[in-house]
PDB file of N, CA and C in Angstrom:
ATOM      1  N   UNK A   1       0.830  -1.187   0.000  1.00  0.00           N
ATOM      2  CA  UNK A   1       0.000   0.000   0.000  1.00  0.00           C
ATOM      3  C   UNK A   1       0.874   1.249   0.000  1.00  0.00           C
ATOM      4  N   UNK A   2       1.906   1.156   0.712  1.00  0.00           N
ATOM      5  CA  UNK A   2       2.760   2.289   0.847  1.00  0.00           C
ATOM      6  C   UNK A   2       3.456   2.966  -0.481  1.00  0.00           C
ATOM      7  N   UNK A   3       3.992   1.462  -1.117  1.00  0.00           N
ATOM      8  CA  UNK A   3       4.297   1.841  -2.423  1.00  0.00           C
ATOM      9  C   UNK A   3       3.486   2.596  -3.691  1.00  0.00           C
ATOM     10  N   UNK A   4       1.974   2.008  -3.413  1.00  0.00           N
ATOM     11  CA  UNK A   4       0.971   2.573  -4.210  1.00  0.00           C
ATOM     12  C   UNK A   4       0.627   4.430  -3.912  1.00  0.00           C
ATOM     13  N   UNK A   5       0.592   4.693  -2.532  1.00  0.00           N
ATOM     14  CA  UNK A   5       0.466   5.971  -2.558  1.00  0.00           C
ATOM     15  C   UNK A   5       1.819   6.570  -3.307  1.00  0.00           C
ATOM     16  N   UNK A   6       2.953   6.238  -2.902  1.00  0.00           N
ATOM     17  CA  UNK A   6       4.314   6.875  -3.374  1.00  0.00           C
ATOM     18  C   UNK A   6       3.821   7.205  -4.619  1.00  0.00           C
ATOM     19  N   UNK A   7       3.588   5.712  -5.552  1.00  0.00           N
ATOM     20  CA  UNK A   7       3.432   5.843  -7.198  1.00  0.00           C
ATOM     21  C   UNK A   7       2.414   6.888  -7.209  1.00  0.00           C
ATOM     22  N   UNK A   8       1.512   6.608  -6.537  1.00  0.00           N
ATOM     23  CA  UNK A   8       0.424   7.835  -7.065  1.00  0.00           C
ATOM     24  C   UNK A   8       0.747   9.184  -6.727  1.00  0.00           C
ATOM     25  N   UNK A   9       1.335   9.471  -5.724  1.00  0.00           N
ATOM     26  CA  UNK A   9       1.721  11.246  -5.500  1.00  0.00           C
ATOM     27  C   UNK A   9       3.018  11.399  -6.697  1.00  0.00           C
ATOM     28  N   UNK A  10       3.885  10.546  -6.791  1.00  0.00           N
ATOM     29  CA  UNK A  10       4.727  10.691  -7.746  1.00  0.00           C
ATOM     30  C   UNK A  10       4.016  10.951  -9.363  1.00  0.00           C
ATOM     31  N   UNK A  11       3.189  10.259  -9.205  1.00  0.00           N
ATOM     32  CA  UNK A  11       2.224  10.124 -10.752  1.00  0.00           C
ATOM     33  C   UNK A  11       1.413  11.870 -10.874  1.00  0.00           C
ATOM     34  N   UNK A  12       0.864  11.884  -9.621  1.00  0.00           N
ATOM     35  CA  UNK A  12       0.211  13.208  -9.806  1.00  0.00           C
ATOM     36  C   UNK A  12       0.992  14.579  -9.937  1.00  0.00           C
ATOM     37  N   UNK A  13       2.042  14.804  -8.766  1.00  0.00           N
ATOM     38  CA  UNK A  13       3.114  15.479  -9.431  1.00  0.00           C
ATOM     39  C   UNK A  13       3.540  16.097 -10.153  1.00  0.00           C
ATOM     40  N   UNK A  14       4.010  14.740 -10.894  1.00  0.00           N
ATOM     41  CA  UNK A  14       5.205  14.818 -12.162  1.00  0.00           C
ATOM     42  C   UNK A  14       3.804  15.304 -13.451  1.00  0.00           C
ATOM     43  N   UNK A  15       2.718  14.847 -13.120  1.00  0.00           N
ATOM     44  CA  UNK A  15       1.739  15.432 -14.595  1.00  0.00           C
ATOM     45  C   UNK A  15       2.173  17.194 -14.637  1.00  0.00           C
ATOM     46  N   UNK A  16       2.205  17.579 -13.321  1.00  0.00           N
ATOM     47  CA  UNK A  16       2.363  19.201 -13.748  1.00  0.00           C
ATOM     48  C   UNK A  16       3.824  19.596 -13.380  1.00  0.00           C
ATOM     49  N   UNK A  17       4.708  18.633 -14.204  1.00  0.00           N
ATOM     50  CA  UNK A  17       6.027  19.445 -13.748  1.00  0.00           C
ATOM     51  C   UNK A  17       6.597  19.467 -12.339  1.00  0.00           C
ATOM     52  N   UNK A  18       7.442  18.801 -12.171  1.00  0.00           N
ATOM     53  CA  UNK A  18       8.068  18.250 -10.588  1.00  0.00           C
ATOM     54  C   UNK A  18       9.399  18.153 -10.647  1.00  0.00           C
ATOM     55  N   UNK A  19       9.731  18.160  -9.756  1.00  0.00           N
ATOM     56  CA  UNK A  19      11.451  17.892  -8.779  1.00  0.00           C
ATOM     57  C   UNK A  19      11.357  16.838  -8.127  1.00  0.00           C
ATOM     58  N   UNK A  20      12.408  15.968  -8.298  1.00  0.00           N
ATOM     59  CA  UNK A  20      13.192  14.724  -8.032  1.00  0.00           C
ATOM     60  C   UNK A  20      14.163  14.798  -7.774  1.00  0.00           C
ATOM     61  N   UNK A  21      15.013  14.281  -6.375  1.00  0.00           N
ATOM     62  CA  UNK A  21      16.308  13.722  -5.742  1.00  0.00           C
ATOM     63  C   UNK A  21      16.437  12.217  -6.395  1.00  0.00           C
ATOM     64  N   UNK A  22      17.711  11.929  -7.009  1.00  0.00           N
ATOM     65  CA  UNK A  22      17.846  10.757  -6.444  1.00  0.00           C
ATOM     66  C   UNK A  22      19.130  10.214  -7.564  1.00  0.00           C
ATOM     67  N   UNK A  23      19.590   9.520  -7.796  1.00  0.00           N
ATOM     68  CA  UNK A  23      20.724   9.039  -8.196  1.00  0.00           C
ATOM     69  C   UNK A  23      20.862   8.864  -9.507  1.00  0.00           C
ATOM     70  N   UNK A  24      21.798   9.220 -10.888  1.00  0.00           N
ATOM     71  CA  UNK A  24      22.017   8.845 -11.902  1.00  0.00           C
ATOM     72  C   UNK A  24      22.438   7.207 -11.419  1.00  0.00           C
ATOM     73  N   UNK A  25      21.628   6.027 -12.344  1.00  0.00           N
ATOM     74  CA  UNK A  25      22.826   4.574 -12.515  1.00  0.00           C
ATOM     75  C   UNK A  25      22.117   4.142 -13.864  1.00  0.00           C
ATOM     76  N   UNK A  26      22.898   3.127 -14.468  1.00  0.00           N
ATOM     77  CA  UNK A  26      22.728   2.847 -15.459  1.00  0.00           C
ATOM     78  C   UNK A  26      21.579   1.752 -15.317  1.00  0.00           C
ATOM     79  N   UNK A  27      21.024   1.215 -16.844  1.00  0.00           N
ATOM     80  CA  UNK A  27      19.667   0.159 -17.209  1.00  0.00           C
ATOM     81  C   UNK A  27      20.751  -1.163 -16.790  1.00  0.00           C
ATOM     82  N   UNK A  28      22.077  -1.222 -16.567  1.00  0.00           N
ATOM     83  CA  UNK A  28      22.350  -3.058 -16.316  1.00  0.00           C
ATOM     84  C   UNK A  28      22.551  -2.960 -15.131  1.00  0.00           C
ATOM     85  N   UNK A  29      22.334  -1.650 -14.365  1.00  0.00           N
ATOM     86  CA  UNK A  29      22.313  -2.690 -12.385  1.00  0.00           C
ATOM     87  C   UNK A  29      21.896  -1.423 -11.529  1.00  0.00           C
ATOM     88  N   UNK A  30      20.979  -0.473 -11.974  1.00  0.00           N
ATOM     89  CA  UNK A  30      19.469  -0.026 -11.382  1.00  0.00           C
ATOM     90  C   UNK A  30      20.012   0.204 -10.271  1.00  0.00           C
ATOM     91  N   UNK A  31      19.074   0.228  -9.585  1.00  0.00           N
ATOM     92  CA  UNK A  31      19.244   0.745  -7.756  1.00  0.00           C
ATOM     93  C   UNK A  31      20.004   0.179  -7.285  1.00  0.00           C
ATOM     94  N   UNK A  32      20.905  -1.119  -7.709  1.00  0.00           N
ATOM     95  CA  UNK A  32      22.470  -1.312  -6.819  1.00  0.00           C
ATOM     96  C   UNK A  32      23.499  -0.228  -6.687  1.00  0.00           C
ATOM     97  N   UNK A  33      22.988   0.954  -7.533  1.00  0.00           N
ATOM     98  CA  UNK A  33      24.245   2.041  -7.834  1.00  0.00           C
ATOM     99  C   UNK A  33      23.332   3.673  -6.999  1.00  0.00           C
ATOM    100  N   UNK A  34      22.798   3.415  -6.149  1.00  0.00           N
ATOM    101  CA  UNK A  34      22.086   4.435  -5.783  1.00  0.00           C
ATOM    102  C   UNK A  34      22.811   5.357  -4.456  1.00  0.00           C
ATOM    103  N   UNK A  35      23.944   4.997  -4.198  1.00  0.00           N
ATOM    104  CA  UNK A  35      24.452   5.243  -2.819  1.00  0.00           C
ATOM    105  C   UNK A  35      25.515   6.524  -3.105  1.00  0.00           C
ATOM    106  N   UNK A  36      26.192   6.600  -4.713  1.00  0.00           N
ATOM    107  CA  UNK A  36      27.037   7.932  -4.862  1.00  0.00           C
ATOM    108  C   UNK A  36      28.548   7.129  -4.062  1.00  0.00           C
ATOM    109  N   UNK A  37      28.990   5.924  -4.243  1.00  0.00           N
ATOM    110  CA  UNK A  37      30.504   5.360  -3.266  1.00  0.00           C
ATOM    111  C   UNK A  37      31.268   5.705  -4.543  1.00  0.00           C
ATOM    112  N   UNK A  38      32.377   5.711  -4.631  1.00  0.00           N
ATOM    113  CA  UNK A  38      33.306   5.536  -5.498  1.00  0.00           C
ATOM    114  C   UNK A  38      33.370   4.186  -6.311  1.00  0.00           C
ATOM    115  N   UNK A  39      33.371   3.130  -5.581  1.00  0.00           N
ATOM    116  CA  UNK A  39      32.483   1.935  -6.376  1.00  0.00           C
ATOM    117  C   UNK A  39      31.145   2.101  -7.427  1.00  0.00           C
ATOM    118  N   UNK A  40      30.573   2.747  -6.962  1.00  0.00           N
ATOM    119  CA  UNK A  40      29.165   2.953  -7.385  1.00  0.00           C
ATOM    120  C   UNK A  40      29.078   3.630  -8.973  1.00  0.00           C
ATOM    121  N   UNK A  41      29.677   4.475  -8.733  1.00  0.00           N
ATOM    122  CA  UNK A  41      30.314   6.205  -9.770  1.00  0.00           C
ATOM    123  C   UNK A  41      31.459   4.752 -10.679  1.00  0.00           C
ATOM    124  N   UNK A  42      32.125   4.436 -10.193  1.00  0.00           N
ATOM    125  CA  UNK A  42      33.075   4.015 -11.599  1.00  0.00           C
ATOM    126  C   UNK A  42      32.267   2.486 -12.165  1.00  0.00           C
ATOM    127  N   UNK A  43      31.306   1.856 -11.585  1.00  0.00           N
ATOM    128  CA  UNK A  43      30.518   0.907 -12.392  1.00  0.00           C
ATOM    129  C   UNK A  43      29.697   1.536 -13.683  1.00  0.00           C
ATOM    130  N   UNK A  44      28.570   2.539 -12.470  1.00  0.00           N
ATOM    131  CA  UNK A  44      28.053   3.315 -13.415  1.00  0.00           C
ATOM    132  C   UNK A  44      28.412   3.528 -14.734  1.00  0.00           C
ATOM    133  N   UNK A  45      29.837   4.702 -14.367  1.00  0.00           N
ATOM    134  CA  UNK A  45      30.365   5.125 -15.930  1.00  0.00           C
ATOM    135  C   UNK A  45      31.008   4.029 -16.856  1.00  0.00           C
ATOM    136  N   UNK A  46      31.880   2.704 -16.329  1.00  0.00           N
ATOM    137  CA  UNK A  46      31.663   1.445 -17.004  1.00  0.00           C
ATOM    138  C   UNK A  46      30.396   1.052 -17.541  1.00  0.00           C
ATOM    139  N   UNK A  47      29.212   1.087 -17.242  1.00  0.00           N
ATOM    140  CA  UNK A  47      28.654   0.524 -17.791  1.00  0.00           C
ATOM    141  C   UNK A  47      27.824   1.094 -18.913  1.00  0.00           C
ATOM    142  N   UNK A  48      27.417   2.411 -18.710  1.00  0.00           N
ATOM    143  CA  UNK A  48      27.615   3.095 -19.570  1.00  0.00           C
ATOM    144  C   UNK A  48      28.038   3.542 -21.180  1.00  0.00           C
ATOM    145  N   UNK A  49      29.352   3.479 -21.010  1.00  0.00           N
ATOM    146  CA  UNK A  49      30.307   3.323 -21.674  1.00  0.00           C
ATOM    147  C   UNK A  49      30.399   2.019 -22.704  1.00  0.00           C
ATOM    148  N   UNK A  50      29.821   1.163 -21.756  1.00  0.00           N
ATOM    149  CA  UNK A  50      29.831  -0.157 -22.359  1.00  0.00           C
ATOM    150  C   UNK A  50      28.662  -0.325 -23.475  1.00  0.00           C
ATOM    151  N   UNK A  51      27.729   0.234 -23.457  1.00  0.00           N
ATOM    152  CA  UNK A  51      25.950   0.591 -24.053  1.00  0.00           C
ATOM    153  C   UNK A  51      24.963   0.420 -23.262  1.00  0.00           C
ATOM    154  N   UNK A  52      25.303   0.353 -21.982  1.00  0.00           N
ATOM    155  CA  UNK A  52      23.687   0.426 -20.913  1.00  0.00           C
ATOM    156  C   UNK A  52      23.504   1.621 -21.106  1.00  0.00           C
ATOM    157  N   UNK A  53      22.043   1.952 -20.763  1.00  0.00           N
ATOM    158  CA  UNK A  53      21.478   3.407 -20.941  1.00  0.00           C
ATOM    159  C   UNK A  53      21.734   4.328 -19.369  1.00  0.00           C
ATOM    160  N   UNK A  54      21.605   5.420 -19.326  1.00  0.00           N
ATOM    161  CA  UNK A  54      21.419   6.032 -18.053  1.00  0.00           C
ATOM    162  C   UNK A  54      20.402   6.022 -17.526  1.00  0.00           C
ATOM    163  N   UNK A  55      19.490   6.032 -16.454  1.00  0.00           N
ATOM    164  CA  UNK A  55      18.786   5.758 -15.820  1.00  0.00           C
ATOM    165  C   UNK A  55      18.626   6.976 -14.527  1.00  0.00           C
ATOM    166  N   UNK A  56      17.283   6.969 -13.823  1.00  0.00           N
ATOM    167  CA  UNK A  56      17.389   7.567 -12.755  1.00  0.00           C
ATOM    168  C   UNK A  56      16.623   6.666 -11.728  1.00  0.00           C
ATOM    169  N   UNK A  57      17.406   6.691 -10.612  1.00  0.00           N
ATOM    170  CA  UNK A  57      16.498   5.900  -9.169  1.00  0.00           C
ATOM    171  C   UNK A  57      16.267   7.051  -8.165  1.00  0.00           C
ATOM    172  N   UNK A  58      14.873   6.843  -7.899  1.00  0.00           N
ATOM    173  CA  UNK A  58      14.412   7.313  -6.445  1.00  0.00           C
ATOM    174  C   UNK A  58      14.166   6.419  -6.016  1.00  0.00           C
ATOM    175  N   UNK A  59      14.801   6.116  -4.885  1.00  0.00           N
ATOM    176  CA  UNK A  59      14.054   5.155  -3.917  1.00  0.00           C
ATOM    177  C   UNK A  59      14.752   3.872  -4.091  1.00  0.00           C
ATOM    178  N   UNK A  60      13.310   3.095  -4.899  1.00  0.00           N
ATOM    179  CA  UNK A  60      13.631   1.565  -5.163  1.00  0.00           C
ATOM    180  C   UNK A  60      12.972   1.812  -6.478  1.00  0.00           C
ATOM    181  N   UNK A  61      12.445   2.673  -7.296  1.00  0.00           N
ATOM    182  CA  UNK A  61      12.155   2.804  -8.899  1.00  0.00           C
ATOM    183  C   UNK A  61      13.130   3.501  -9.750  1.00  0.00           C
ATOM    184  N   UNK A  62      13.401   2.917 -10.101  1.00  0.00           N
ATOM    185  CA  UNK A  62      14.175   3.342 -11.840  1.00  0.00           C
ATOM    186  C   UNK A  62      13.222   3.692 -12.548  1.00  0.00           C
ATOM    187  N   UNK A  63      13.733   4.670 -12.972  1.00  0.00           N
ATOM    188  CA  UNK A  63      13.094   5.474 -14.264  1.00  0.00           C
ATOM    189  C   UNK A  63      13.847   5.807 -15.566  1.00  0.00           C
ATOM    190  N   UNK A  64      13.230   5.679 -16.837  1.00  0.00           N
ATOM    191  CA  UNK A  64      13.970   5.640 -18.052  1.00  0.00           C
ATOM    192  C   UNK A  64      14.344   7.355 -17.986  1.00  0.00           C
ATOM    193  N   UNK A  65      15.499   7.647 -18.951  1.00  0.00           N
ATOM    194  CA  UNK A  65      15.290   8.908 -19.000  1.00  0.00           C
ATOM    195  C   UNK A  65      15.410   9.238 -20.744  1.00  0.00           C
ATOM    196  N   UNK A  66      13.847  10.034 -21.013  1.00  0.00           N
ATOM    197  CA  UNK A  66      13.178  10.089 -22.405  1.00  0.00           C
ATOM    198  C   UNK A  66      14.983  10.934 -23.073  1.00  0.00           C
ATOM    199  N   UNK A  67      15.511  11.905 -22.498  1.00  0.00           N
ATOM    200  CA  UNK A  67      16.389  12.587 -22.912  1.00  0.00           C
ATOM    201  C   UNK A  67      18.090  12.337 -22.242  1.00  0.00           C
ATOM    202  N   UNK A  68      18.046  11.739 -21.917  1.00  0.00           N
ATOM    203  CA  UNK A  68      19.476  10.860 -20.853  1.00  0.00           C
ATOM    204  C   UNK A  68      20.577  11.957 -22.033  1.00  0.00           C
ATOM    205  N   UNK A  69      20.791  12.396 -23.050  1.00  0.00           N
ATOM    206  CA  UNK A  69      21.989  13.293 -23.367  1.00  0.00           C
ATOM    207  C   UNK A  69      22.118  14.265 -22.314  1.00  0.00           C
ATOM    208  N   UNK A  70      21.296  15.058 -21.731  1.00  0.00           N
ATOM    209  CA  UNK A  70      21.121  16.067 -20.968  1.00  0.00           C
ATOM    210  C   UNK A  70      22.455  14.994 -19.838  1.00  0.00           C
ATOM    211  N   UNK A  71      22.565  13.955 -19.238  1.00  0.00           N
ATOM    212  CA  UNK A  71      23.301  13.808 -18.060  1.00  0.00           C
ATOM    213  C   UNK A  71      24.785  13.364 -18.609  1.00  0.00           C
ATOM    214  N   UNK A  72      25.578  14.674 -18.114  1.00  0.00           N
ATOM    215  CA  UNK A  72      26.659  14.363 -18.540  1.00  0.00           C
ATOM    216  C   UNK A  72      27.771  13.669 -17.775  1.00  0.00           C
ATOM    217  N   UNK A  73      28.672  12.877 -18.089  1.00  0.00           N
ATOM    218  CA  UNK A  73      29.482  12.053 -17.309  1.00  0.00           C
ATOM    219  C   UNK A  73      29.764  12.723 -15.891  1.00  0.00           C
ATOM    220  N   UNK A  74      29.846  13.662 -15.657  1.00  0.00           N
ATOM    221  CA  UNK A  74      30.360  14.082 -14.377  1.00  0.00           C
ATOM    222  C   UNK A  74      29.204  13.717 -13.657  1.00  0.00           C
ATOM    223  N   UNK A  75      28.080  13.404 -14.066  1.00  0.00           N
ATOM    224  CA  UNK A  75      26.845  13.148 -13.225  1.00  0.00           C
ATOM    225  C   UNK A  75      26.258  11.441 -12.967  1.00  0.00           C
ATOM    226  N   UNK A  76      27.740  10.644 -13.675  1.00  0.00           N
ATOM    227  CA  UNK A  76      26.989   9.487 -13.333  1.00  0.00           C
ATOM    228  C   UNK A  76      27.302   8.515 -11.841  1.00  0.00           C
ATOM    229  N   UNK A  77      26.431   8.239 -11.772  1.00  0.00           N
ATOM    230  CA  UNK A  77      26.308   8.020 -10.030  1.00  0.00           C
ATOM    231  C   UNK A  77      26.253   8.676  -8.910  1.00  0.00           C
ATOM    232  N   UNK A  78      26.228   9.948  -9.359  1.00  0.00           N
ATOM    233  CA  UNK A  78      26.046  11.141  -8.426  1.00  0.00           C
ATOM    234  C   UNK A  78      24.370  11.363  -7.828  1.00  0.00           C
ATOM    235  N   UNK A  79      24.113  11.843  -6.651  1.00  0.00           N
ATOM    236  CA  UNK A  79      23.152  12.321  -6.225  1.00  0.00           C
ATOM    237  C   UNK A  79      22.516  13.194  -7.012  1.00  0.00           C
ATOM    238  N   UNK A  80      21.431  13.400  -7.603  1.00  0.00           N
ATOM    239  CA  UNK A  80      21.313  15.122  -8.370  1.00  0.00           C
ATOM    240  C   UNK A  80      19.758  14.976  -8.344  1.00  0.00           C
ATOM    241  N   UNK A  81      19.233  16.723  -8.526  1.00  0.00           N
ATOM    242  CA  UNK A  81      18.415  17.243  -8.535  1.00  0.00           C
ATOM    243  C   UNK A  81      17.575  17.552  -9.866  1.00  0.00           C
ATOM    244  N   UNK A  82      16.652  16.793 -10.380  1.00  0.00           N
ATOM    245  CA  UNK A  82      16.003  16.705 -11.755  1.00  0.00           C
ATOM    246  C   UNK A  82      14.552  17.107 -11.884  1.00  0.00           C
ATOM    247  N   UNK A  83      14.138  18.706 -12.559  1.00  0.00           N
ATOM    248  CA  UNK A  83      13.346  19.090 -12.717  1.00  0.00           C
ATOM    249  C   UNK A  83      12.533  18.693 -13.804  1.00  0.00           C
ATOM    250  N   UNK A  84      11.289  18.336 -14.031  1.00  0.00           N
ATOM    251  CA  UNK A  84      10.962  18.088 -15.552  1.00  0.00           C
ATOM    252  C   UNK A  84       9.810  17.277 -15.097  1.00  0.00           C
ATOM    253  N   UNK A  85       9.301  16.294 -16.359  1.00  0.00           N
ATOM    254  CA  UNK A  85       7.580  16.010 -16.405  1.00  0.00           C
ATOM    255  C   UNK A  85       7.892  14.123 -16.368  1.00  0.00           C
ATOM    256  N   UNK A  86       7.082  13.820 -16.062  1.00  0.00           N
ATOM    257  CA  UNK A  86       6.996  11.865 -15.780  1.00  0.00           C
ATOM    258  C   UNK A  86       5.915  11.625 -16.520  1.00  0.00           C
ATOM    259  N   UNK A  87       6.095  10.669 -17.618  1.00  0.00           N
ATOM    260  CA  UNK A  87       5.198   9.766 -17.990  1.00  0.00           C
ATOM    261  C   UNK A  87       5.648   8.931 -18.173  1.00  0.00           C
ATOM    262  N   UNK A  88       4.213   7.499 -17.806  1.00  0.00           N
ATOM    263  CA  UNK A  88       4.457   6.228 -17.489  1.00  0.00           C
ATOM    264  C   UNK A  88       5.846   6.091 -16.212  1.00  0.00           C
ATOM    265  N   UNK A  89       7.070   5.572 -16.860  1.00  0.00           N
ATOM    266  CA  UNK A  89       8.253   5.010 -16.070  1.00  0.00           C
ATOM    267  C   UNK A  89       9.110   6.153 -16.851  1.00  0.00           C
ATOM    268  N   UNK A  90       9.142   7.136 -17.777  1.00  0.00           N
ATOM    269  CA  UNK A  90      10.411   7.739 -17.988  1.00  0.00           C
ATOM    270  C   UNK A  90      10.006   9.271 -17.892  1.00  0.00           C
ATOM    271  N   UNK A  91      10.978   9.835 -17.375  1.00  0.00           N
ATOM    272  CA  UNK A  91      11.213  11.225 -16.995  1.00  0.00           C
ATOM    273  C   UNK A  91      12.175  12.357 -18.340  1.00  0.00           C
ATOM    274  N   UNK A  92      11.321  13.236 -18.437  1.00  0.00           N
ATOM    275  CA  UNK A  92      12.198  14.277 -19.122  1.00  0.00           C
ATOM    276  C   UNK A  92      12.486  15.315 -18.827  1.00  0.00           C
ATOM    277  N   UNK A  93      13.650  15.280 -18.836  1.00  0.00           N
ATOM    278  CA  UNK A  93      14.526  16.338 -18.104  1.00  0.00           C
ATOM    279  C   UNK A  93      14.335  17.798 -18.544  1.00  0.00           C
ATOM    280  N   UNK A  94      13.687  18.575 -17.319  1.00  0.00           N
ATOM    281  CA  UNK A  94      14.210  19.810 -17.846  1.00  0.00           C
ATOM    282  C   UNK A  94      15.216  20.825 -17.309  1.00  0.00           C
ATOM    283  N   UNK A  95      15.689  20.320 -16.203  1.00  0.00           N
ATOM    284  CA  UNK A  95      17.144  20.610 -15.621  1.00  0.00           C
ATOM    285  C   UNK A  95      17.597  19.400 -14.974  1.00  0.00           C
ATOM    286  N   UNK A  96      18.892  19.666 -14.900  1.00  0.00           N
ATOM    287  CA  UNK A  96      19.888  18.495 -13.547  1.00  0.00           C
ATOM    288  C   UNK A  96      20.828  19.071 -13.284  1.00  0.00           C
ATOM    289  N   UNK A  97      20.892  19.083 -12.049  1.00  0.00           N
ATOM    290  CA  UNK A  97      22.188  19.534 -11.186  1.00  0.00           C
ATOM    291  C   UNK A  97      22.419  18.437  -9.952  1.00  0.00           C
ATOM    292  N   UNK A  98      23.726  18.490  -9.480  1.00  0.00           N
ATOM    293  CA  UNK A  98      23.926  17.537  -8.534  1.00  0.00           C
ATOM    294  C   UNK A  98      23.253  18.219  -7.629  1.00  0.00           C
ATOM    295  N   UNK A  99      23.151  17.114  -6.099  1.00  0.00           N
ATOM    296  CA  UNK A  99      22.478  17.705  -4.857  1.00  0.00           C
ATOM    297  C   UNK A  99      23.579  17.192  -4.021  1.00  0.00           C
ATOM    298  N   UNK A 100      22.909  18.349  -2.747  1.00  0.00           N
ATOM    299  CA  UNK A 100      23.758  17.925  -1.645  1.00  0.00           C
ATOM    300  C   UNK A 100      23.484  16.361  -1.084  1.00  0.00           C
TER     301      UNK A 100
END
């Protein structure tokens, strides 16, 4: 149940344009990379690199990202702050900056 409200305030939200915390990691290992370690940050950009896509996690959901050029290497596995609109599972960015 808990999860269902999350999805739904997240769902309602993001229809009019919202802000999101939460971690750049890549589509081959999702919320294992959500913590910002130095481990975390050099898988990420391995994998990456390799052809996994970028990704964003809040929480325990990954989300596609419709525009992933916008996140540039200095931002992968980093904490950051992502303004922009949610539909379905992918987010489009209309800013990113890291967060504290």
């Amino acid at each position: 149940m808990k999860k269902l409200g999350l999805f739904l305030t997240f769902a309602a939200v993001a229809a009019f344009g919202a802000e999101w915390t939460g971690h750049i990691s890549d589509s081959k290992c999702g919320v294992k990379h959500n913590d910002g370690s130095p481990g975390s940050v050099a898988c990420v950009k391995g994998c990456i690199k390799g052809g996994a896509s970028a990704v964003f996690v809040v929480g325990d959901k990954v989300l596609k990202l419709a525009n992933a050029d916008k996140v540039g290497e200095d931002l992968y596995g980093a904490k950051v702050k992502i303004t922009g609109s949610l539909e379905g599972d992918t987010v489009t960015i209309g800013t990113i900056a890291k967060a504290d």
